[in-house]
Protein backbone atom coordinates (compact mmCIF):
# COMPACT_ATOMS: atom_id res chain seq x y z
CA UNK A 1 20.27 -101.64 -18.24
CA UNK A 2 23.10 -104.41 -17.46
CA UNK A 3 24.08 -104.59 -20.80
CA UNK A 4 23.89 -100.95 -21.25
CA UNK A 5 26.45 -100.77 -18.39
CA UNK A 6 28.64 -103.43 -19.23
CA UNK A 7 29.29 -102.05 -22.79
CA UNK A 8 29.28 -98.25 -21.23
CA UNK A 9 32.15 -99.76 -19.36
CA UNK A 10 33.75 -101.88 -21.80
CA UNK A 11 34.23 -98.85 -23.96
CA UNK A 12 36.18 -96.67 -21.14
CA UNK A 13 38.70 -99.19 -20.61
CA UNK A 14 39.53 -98.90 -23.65
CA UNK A 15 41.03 -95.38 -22.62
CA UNK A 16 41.92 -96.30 -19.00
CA UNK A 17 45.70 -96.27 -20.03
CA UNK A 18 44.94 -92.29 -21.60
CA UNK A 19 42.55 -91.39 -18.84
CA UNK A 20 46.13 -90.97 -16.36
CA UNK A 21 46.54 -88.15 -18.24
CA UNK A 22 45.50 -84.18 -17.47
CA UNK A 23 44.89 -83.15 -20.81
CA UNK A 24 42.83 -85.95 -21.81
CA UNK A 25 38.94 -84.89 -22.44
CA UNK A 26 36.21 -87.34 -22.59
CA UNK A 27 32.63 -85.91 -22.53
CA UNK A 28 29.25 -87.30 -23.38
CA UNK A 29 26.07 -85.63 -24.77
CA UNK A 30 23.10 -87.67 -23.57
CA UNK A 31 20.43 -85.43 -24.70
CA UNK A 32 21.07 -85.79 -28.57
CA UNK A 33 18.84 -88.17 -30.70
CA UNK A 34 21.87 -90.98 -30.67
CA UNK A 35 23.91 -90.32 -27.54
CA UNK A 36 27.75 -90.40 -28.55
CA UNK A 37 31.08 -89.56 -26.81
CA UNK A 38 34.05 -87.59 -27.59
CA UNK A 39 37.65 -88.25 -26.12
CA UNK A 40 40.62 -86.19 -26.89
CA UNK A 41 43.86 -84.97 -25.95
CA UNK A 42 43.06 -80.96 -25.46
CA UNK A 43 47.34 -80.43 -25.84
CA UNK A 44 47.36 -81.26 -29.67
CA UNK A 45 44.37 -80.99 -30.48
CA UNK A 46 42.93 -77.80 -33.10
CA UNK A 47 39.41 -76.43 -31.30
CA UNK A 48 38.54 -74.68 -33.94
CA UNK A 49 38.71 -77.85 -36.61
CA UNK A 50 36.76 -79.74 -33.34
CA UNK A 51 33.97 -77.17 -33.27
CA UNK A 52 34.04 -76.13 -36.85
CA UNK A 53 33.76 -79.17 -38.70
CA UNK A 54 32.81 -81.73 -36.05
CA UNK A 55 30.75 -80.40 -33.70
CA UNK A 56 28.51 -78.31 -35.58
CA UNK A 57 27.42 -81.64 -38.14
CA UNK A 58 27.05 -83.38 -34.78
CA UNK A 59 23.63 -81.34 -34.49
CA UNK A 60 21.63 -83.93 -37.63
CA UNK A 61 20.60 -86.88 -36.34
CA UNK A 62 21.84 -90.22 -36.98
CA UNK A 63 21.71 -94.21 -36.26
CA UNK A 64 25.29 -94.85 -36.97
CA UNK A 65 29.03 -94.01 -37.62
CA UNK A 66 28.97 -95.00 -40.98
CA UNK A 67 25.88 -92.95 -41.54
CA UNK A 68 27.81 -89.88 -39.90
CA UNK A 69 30.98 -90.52 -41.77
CA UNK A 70 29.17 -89.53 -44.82
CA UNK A 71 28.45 -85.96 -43.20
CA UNK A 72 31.62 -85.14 -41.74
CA UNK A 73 33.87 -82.86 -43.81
CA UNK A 74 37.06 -84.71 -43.08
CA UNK A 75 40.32 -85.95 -45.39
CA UNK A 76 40.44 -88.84 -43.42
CA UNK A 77 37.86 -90.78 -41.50
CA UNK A 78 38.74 -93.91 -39.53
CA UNK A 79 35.96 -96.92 -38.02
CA UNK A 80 38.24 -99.29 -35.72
CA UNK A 81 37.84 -101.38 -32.75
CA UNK A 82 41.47 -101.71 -32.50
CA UNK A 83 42.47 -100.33 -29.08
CA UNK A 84 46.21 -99.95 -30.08
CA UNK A 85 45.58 -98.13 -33.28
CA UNK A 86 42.78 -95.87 -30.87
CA UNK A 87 45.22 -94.99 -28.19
CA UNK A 88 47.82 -94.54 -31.16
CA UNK A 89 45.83 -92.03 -33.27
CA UNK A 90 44.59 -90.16 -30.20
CA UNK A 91 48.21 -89.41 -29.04
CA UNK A 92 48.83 -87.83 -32.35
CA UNK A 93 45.99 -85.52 -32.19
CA UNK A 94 43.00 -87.37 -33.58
CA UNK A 95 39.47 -87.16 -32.17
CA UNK A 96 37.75 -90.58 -31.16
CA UNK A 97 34.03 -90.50 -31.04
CA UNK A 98 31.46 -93.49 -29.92
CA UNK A 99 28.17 -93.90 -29.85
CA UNK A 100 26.59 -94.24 -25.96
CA UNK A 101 24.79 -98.11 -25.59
CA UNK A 102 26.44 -98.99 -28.91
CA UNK A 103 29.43 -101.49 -29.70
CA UNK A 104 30.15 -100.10 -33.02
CA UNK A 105 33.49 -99.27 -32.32
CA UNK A 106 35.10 -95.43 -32.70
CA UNK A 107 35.34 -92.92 -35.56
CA UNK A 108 38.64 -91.08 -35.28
CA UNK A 109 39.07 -87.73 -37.08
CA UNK A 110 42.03 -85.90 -37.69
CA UNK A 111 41.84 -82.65 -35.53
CA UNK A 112 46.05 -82.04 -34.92
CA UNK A 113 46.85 -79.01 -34.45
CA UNK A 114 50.51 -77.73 -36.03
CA UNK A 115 52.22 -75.56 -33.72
CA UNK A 116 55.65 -74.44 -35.77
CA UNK A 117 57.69 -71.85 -36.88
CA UNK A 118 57.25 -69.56 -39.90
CA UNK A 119 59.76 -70.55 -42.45
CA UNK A 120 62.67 -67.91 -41.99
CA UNK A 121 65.96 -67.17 -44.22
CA UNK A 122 68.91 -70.09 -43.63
CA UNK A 123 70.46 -69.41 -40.56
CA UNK A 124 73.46 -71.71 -40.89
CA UNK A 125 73.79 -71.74 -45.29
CA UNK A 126 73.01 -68.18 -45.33
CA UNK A 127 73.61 -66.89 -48.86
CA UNK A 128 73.68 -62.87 -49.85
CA UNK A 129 71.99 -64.08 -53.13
CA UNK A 130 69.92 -66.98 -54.06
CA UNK A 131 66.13 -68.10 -52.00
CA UNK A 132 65.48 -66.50 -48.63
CA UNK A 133 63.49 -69.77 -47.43
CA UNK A 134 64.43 -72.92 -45.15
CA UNK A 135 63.29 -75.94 -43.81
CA UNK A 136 61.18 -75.60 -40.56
CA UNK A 137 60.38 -78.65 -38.11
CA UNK A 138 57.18 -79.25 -39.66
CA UNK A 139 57.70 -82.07 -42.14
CA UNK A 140 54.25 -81.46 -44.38
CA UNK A 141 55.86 -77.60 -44.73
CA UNK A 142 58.96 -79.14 -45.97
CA UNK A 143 57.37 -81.25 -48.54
CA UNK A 144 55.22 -78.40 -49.71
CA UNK A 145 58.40 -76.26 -50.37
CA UNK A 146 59.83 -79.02 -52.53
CA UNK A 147 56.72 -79.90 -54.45
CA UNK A 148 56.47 -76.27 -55.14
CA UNK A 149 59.95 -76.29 -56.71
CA UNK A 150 59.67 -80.00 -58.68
CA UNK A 151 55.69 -80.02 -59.64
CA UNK A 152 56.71 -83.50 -61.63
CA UNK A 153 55.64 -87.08 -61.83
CA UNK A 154 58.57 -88.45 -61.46
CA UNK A 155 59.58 -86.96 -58.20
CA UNK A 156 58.00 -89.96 -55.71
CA UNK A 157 58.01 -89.39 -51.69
CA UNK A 158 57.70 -92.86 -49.20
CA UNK A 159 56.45 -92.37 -45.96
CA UNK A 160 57.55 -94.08 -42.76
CA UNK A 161 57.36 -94.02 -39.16
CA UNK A 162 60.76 -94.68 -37.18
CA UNK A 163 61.27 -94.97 -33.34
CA UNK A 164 59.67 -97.06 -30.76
CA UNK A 165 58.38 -94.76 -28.58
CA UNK A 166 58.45 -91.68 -30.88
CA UNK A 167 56.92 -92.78 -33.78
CA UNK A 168 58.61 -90.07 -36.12
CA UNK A 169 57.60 -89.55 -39.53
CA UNK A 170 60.25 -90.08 -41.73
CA UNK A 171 59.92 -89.23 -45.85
CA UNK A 172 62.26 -90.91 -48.43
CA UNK A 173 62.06 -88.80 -51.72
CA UNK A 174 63.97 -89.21 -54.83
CA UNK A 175 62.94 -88.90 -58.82
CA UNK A 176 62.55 -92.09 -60.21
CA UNK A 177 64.09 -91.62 -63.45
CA UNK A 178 66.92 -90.17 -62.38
CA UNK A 179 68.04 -92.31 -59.16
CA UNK A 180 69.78 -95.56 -58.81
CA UNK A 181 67.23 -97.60 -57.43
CA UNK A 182 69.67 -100.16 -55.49
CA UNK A 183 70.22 -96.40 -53.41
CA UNK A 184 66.48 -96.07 -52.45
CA UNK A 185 66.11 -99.99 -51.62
CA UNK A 186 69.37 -99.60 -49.26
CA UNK A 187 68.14 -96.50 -47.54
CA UNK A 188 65.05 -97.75 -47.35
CA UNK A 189 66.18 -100.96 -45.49
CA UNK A 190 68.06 -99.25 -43.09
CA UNK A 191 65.80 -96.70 -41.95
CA UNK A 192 63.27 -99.57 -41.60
CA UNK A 193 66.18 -101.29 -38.92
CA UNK A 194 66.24 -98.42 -36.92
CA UNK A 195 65.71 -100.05 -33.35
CA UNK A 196 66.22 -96.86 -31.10
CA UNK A 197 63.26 -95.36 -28.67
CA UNK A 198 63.19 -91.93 -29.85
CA UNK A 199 64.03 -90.33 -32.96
CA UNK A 200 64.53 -86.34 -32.44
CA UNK A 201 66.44 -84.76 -35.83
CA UNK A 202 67.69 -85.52 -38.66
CA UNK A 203 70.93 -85.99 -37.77
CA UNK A 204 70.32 -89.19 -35.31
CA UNK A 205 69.31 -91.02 -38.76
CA UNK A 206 72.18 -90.05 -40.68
CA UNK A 207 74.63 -91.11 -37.98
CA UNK A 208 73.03 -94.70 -37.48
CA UNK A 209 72.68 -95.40 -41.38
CA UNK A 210 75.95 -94.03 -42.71
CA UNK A 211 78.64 -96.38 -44.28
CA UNK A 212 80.67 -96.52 -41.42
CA UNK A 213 80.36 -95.12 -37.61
CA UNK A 214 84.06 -94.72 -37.22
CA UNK A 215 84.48 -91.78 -38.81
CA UNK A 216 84.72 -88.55 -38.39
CA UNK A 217 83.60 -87.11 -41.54
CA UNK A 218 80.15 -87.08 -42.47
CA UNK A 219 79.18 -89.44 -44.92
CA UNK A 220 75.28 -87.67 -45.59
CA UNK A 221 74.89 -84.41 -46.78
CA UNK A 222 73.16 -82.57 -44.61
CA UNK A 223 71.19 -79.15 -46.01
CA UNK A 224 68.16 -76.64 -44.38
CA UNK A 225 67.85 -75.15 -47.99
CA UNK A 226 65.41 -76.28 -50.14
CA UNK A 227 66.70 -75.20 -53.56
CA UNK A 228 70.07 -77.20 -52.62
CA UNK A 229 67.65 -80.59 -51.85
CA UNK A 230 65.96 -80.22 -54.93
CA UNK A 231 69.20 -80.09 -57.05
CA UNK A 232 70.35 -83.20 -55.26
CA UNK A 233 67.40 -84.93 -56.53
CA UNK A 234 67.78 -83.65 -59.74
CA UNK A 235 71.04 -85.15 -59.47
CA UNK A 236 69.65 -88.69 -59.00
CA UNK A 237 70.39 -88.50 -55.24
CA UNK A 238 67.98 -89.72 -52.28
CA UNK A 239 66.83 -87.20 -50.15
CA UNK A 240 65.54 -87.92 -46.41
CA UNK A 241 62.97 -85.62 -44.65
CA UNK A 242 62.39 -85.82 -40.82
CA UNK A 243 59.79 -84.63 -38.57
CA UNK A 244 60.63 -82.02 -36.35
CA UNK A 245 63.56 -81.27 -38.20
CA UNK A 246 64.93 -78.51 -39.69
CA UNK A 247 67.46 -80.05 -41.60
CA UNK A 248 67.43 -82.46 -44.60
CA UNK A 249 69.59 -85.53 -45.37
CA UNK A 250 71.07 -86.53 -49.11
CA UNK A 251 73.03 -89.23 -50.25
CA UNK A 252 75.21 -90.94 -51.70
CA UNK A 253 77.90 -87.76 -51.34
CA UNK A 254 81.13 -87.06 -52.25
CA UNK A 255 83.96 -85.11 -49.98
CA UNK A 256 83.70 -82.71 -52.33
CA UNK A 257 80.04 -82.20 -52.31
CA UNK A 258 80.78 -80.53 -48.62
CA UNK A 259 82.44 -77.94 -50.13
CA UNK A 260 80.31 -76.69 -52.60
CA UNK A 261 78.17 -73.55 -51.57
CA UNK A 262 74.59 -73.34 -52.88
CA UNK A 263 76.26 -69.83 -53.35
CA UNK A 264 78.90 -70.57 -55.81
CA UNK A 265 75.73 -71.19 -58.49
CA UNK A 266 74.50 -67.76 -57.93
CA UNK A 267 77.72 -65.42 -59.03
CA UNK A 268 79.48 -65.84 -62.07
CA UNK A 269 81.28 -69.39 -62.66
CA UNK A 270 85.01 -67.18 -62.82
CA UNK A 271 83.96 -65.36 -58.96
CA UNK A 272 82.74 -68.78 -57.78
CA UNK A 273 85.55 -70.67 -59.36
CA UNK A 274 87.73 -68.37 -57.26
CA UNK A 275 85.88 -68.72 -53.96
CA UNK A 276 85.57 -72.10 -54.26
CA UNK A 277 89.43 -72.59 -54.76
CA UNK A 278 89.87 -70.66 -51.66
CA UNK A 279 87.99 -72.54 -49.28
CA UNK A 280 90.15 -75.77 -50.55
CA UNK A 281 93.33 -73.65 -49.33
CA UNK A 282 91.60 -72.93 -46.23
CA UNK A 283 90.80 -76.39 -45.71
CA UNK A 284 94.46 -77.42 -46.19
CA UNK A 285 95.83 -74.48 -44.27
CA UNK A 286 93.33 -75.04 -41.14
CA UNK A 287 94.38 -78.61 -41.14
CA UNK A 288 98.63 -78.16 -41.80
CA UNK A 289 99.64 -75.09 -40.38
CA UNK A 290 99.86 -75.52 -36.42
CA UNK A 291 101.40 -79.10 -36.80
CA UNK A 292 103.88 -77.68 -39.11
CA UNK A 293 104.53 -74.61 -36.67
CA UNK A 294 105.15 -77.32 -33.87
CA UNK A 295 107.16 -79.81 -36.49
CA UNK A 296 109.43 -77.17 -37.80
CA UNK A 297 109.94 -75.65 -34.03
CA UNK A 298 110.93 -79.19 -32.41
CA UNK A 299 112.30 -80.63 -35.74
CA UNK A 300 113.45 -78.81 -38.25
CA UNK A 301 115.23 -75.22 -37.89
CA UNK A 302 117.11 -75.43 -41.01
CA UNK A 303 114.01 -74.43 -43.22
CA UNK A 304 113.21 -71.74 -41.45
CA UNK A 305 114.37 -68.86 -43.40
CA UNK A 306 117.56 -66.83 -41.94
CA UNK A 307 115.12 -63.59 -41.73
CA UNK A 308 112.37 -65.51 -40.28
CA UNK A 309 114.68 -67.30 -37.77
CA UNK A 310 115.33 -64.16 -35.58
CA UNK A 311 111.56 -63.22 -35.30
CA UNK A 312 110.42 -66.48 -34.38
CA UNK A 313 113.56 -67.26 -31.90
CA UNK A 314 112.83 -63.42 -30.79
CA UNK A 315 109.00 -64.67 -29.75
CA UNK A 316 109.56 -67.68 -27.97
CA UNK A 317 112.97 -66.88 -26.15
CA UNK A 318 110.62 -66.38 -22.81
CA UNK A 319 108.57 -69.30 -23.23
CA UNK A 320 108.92 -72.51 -21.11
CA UNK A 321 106.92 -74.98 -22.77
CA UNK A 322 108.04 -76.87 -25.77
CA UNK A 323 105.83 -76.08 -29.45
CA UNK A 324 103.09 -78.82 -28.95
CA UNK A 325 101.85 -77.74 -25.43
CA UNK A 326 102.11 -74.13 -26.22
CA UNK A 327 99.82 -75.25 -29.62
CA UNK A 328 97.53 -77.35 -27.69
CA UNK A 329 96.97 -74.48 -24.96
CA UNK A 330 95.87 -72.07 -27.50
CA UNK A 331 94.10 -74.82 -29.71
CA UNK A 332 92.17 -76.15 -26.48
CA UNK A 333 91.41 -72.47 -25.71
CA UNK A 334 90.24 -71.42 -29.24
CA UNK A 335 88.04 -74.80 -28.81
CA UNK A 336 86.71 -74.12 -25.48
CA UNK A 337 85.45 -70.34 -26.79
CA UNK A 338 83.87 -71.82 -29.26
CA UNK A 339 81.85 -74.28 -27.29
CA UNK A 340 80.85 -71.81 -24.80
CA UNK A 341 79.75 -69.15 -27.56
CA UNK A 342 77.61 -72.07 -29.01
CA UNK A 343 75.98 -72.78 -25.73
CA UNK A 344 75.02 -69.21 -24.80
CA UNK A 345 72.67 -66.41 -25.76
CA UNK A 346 73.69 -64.77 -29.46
CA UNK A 347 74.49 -61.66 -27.92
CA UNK A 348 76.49 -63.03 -24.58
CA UNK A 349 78.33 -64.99 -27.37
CA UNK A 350 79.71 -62.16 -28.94
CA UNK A 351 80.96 -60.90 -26.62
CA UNK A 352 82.75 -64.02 -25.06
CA UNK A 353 84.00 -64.30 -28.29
CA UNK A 354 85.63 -61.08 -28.51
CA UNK A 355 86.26 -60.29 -25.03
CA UNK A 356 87.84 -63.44 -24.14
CA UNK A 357 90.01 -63.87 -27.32
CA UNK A 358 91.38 -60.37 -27.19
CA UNK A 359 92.23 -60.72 -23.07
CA UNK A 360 93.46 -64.36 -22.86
CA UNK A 361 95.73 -63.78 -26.23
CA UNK A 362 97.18 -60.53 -24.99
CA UNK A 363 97.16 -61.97 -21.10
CA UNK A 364 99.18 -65.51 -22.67
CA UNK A 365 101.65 -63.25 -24.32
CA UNK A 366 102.72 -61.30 -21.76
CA UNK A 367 102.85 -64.28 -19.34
CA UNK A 368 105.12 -65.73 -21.39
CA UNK A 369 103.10 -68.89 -22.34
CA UNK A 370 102.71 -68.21 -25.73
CA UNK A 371 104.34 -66.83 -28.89
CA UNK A 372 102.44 -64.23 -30.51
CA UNK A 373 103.68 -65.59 -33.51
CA UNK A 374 101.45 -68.75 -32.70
CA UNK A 375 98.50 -66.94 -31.89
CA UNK A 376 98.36 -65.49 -35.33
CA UNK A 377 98.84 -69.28 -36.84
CA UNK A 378 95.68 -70.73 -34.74
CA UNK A 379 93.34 -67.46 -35.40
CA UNK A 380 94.18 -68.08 -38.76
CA UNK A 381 93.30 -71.94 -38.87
CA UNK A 382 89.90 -71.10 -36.53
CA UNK A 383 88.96 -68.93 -39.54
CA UNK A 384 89.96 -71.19 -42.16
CA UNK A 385 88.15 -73.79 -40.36
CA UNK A 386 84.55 -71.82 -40.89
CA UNK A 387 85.11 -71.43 -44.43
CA UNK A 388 83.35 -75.10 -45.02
CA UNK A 389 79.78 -74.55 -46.08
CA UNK A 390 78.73 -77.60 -44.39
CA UNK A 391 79.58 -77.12 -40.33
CA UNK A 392 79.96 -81.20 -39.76
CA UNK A 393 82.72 -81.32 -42.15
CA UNK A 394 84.54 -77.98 -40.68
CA UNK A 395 84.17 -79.85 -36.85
CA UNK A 396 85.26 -82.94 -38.53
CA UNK A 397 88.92 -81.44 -39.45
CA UNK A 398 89.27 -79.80 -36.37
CA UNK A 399 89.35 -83.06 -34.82
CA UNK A 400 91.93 -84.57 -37.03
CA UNK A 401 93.82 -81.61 -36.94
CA UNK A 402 94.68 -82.71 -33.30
CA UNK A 403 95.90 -85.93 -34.65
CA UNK A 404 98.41 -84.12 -36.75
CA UNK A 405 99.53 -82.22 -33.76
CA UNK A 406 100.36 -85.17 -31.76
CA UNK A 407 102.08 -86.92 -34.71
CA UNK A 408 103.93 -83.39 -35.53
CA UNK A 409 105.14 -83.16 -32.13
CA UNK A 410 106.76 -87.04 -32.35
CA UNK A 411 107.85 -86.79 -35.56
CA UNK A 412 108.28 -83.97 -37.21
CA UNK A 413 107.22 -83.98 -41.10
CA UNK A 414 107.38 -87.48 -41.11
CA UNK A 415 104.93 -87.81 -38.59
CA UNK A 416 102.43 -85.43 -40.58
CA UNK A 417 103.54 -87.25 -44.11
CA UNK A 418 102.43 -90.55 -41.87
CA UNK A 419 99.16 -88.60 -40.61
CA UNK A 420 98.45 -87.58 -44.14
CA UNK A 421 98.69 -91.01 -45.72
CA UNK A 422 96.53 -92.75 -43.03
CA UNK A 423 93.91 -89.89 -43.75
CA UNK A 424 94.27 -89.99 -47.58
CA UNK A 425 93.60 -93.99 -47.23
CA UNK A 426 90.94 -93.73 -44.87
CA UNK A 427 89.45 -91.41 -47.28
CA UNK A 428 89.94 -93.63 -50.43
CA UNK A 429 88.33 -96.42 -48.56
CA UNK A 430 85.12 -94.73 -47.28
CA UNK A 431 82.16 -95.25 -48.65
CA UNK A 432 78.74 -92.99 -48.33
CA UNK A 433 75.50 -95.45 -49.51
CA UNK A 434 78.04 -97.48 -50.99
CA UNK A 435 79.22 -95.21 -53.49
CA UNK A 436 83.26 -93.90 -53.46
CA UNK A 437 83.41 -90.83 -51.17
CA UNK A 438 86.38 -89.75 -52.99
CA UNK A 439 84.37 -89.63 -56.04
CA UNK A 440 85.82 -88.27 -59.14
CA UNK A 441 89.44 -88.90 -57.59
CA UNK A 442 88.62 -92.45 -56.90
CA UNK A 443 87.73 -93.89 -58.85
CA UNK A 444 88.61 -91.04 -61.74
CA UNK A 445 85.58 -89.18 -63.20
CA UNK A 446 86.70 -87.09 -65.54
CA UNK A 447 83.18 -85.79 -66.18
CA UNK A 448 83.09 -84.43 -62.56
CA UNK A 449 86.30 -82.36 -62.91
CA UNK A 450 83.20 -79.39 -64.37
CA UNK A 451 81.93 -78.88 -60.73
CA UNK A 452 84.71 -79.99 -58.32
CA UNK A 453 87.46 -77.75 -57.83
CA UNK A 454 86.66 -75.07 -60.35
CA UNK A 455 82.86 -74.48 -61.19
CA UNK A 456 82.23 -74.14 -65.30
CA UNK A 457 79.16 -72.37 -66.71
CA UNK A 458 76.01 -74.14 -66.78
CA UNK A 459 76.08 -75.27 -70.14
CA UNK A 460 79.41 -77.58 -69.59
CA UNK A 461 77.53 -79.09 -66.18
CA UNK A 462 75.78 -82.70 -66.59
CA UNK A 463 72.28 -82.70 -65.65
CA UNK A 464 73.29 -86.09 -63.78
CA UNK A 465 75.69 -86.67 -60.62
CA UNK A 466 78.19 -89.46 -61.70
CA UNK A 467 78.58 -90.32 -58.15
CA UNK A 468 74.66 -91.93 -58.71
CA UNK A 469 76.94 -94.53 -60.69
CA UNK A 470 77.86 -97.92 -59.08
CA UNK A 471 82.32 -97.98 -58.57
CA UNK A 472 82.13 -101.14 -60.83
CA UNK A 473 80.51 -98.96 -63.16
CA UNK A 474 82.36 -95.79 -62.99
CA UNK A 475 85.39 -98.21 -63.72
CA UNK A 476 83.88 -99.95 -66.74
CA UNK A 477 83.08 -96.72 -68.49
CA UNK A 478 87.01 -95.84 -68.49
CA UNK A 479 88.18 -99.24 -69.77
CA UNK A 480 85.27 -98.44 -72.45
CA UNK A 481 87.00 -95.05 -73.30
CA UNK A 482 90.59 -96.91 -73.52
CA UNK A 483 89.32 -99.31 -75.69
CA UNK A 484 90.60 -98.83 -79.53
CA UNK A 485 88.54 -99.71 -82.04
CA UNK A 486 89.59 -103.03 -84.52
CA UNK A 487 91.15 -101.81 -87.82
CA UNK A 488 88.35 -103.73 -89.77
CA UNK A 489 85.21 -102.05 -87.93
């Protein structure tokens, strides 16, 4: 009886540190031929897998776990007498059973049950044509809808677990004929340095791997599509799934990779051509027009045209503030809007949106504290500032737009020309996974120029992403090209 104690009680503080717990169960059943005990979590745990499949083949007899692990109808089937890797697996939703007077250790079984969404249409790369289905939070579901689209051999998927206290599952995928393999040992390396307690989405690994944390502009592609994943693979990209994330991370990416819709590949390569063209324009006109409304105003009234002159003079002749406060009012307000439309129920939204637009642009004008000339310029740029298919890059150059207000405001067009050149060589010099992200500007790719700013039929596209290519190489292959063969070969 002592040593049927001593191990009785050797075995429950093993759990002492899950016992704090309310929703931990641990229950014993005395009366069977070998006396055993269950402990579980109750939270995560499926009932109907516990009484189904365990339960139920608990009813045999047997002398040991390994005699019962060959009855259970489990995928996986764990004997341990580790007490970290018990408390571990029970925490995600495994089921530890023991046998009563017995030190042969525990049998965990996976019992988890998923609690998720259904997978829904895109709510953020919503496209008229194309797939209705996106990534949910539940990371086996996201595999499962890329599997289903690349049933090949080649397509291989690494597992991981990232976060100290979280634990997250983390999948690397990427086709191993078709990536650069330098890409998938980098990635891999730096998820495996992630340090940080708790990893919730997606989007805290592609901030803490990217090139470089200074800037602005995303450096990951980020996508809930599954179709649009899948081509990035077959473009010898890697690919990142997270758990409990709806969104999926691929890399190495070009600027221009941000502005192609999964869209433009379901119209006609002439209609896409056109819309993709016109997001460029918006991108330049969200970014230019305000700064040069304020560096024209403060600067430069000669290039106003004469008929132009009157309306604009005619607009501001009540206004007390100079050009760049009356732009940042309305930019800050616009901004503001925006944030508290994000932050609110979809219907309150709307109408905060269209209430509080319409009231404080009419209310500004009359007050005479802005031009309604102005007012059409920033509803413009908000709108142009949408058009961006990904909705990091469209919040990155509403940032920097700011910066070419304040330089605008200093220096006129100079001070934008300046802004422009620091952006243009911050650009040139960034890098995503070590790869150009100017890529096929910098270095020049003329095979690229198919799917940049105008998108060609199908059968001009490469089956291959150049920007899978090293810079060293991408620079080789043109000094190949200019090469002229010897007049003896």
């Amino acid at each position: 009886m002592k040593r049927f104690s001593f191990e009785k009680s050797q075995k429950e503080d093993r759990l002492s540190n899950l016992k704090k717990n309310g929703d931990f169960v641990s229950y014993e059943n005395l009366g069977h031929h070998t006396p055993y005990r269950i402990s579980y979590l109750y939270s995560i745990v499926d009932t109907n897998i516990l009484h189904r499949d365990l339960l139920q083949n608990l009813e045999d007899p047997f002398d040991s776990l390994e005699e019962l692990k060959k009855k259970l109808p489990f995928e996986e089937i764990i004997i341990t007498n580790d007490v970290d890797e018990l408390e571990e697996r029970i925490l995600k939703g495994y089921v530890a059973l023991s046998l009563v007077g017995k030190d042969d250790g525990y049998i965990l079984l996976s019992c988890i049950d998923l609690q998720g969404r259904d997978i829904i249409p895109p709510m953020t790369e919503y496209s008229v044509e194309g797939p209705k289905e996106a990534f949910v939070e539940s990371m086996k579901t996201n595999i499962n809808l890329v599997r289903k689209r690349l049933p090949v051999v080649d397509l291989k998927i690494e597992l991981m677990e990232v976060g100290a206290k979280s634990r997250t599952g983390v999948a690397l995928l990427y086709m191993e004929n078709e990536v650069n393999m330098e890409d998938v040992n980098l990635v891999r390396t730096k998820i495996e340095a992630i340090t940080i307690d708790n990893i919730a989405d997606s989007a805290y690994i592609q901030q803490i791997i990217q090139d470089n944390w200074r800037s602005p502009f995303p450096q990951l592609k980020n996508t809930e599509r599954p179709e649009r994943l899948c081509n990035s693979l077959c473009e010898g990209k890697v690919c990142i799934l997270v758990d409990g994330s709806s969104f999926a991370l691929s890399g190495p990416s070009s600027i221009f990779d941000f502005f192609n819709s999964s869209g433009d590949y379901y119209l006609t390569w002439q209609v896409a051509s056109v819309f993709r063209i016109m997001r460029y324009f918006a991108l330049l006109f969200s970014l230019l027009a305000t700064p040069l409304y304020v560096a024209t105003l403060t600067f430069h009234y000669e290039l106003i045209p004469r008929d132009l002159l009157g309306t604009l003079v005619g607009s501001r002749v009540d206004i007390p503030f100079p050009p760049i406060l009356e732009a940042l009012f309305l930019e800050i307000t616009i901004e503001l809007l925006r944030e508290a439309g994000a932050r609110m129920p979809s219907k309150i939204a709307q109408t905060i949106g269209i209430v509080g637009g319409i009231v404080l642009g009419t209310a500004s004008v009359e007050a005479g504290l802005t031009s309604n000339v102005l007012i059409i310029i920033v509803a413009l740029t908000t709108i142009s500032s949408y058009t961006s298919p990904v909705y990091r890059m469209g919040n990155a150059f509403r940032v920097v737009r700011f910066v070419f207000l304040i330089f605008a405001s200093y220096l006129g067009l100079i001070g934008i020309a300046i802004c422009g050149a620091f952006l243009l060589t911050h650009l040139l010099r960034l890098t995503s996974l070590g790869h150009p992200y100017m890529t096929p500007i910098y270095p020049p790719r003329s095979e690229m120029w198919r799917d940049m700013l105008i998108r060609l039929p199908f059968r001009y596209l490469r089956r291959q992403n150049v920007s899978s290519l090293s810079m060293e190489q991408s620079f080789k292959d043109i000094f190949k090209k200019k090469q002229k063969t010897d007049i003896d070969e």
